[in-house]
C-alpha atoms as a PDB file:
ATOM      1  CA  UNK A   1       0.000   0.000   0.000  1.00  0.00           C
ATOM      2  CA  UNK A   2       2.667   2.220   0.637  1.00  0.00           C
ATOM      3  CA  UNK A   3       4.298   1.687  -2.618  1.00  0.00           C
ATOM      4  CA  UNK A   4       1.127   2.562  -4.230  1.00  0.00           C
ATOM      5  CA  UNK A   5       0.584   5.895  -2.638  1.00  0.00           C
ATOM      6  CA  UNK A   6       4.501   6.830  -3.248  1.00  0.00           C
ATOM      7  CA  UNK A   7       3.980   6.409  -7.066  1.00  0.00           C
ATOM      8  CA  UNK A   8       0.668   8.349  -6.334  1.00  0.00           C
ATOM      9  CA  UNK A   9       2.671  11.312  -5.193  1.00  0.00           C
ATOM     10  CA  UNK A  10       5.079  11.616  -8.468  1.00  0.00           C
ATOM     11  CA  UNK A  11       1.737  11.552 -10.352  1.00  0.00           C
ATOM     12  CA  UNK A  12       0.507  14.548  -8.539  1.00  0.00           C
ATOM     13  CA  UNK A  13       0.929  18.101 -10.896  1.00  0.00           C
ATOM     14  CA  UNK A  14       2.945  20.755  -9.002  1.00  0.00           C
ATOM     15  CA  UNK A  15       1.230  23.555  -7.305  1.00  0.00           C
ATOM     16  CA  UNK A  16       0.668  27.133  -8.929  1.00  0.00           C
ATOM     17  CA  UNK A  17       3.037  29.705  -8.590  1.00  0.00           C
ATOM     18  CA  UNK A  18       1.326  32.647  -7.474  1.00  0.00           C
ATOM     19  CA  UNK A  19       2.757  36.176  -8.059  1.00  0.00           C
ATOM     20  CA  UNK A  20       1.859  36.572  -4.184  1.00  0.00           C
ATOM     21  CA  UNK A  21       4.119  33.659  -3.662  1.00  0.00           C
ATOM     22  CA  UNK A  22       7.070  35.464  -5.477  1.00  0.00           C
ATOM     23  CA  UNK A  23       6.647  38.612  -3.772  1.00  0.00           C
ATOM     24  CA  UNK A  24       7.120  36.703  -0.192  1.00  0.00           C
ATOM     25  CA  UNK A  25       9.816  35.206  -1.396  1.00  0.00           C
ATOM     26  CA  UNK A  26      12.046  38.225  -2.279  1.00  0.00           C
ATOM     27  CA  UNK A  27      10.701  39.942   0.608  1.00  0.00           C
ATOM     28  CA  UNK A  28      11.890  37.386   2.956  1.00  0.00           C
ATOM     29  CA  UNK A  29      15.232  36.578   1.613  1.00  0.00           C
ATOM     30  CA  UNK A  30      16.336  40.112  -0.213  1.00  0.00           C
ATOM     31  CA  UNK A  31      14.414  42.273   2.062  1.00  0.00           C
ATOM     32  CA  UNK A  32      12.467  44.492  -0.638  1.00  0.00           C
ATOM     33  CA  UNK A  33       9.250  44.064  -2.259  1.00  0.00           C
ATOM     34  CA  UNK A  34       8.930  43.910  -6.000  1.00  0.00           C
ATOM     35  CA  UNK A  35       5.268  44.662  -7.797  1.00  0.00           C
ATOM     36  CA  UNK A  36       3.513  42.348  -9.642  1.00  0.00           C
ATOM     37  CA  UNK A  37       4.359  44.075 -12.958  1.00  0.00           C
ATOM     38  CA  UNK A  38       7.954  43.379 -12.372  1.00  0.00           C
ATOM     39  CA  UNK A  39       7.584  39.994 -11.977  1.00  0.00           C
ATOM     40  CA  UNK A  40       5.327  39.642 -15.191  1.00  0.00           C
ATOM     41  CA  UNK A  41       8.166  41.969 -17.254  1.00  0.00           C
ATOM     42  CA  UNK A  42      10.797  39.581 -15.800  1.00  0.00           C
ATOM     43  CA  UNK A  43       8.762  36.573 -16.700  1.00  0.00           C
ATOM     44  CA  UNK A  44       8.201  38.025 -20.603  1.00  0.00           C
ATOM     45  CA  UNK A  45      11.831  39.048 -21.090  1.00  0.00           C
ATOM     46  CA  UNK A  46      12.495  35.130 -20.034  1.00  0.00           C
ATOM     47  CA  UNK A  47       9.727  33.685 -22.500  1.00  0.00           C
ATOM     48  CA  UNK A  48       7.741  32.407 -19.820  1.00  0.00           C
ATOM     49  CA  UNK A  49       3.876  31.584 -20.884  1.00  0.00           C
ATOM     50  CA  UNK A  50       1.514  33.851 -19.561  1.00  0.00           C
ATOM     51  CA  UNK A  51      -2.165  34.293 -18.607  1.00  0.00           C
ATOM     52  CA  UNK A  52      -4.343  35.387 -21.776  1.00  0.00           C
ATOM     53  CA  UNK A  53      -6.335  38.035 -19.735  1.00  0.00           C
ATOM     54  CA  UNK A  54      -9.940  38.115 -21.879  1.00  0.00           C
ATOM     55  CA  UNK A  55      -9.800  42.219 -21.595  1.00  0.00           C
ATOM     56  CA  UNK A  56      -6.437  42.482 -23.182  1.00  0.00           C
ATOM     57  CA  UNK A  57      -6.087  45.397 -25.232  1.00  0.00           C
ATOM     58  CA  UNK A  58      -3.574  46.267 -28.128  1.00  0.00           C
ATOM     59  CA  UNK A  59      -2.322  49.390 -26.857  1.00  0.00           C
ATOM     60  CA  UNK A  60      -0.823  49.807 -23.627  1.00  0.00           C
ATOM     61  CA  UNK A  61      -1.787  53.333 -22.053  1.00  0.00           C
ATOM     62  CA  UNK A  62       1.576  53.529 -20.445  1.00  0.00           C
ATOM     63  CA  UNK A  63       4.665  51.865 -21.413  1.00  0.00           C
ATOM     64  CA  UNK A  64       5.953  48.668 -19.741  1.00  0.00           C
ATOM     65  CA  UNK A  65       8.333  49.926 -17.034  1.00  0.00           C
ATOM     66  CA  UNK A  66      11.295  47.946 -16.593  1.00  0.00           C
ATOM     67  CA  UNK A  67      12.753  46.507 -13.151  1.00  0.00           C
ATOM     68  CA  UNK A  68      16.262  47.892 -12.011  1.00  0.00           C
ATOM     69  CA  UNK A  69      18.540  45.051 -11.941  1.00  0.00           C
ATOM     70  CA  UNK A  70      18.772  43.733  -8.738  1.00  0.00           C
ATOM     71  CA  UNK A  71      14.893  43.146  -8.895  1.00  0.00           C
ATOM     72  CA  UNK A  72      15.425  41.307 -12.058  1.00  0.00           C
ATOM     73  CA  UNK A  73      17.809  39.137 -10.363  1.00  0.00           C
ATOM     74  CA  UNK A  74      15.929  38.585  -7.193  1.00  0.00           C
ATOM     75  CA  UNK A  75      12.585  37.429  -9.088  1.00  0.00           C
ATOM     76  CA  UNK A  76      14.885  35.149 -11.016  1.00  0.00           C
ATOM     77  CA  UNK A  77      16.107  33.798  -8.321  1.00  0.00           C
ATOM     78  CA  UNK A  78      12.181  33.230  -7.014  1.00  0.00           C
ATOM     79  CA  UNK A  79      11.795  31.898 -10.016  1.00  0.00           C
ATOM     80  CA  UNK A  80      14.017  29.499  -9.739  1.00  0.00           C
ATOM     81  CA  UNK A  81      13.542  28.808  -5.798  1.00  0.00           C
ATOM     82  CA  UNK A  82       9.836  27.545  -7.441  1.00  0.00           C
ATOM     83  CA  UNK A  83      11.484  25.517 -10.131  1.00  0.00           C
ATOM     84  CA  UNK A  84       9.613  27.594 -12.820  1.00  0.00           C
ATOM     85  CA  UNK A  85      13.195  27.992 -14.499  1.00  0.00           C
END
């Protein structure tokens, strides 16, 4: 029975990453938080799959601002903590 329920538990899909998840994580190990528009820019620039929102439109009102580099690294290195990358 136990053999059964150990191959049950490499069966079982991983859990969601949640953006909230991220932002605990670099706020607990780097000490800063990062917004959730950082995290999706950081997850574009690495060709990451994202969400198709249904209310998408084709022009942004504002541009895309991009995360200073020691964000970029730190939500990498989330990224990677959650085995995304």
């Amino acid at each position: 029975m136990d053999a059964i329920a150990e191959r049950a538990k490499k069966y079982q899909p991983k859990p969601k990453i949640t953006y909230k998840m991220v932002q605990e994580y670099v706020q607990k190990k780097y000490g800063f938080k990062v917004h959730t528009a950082y995290i999706a820019e950081v997850k574009r620039l690495l060709g990451l799959t994202m969400y198709d929102a249904p209310n998408v439109t084709e022009e942004l009102k504002q541009p895309r601002k991009h995360p200073p580099k020691e964000k970029v690294d730190a939500i990498t290195d989330a990224l990677k903590y959650f085995e995304v990358i």
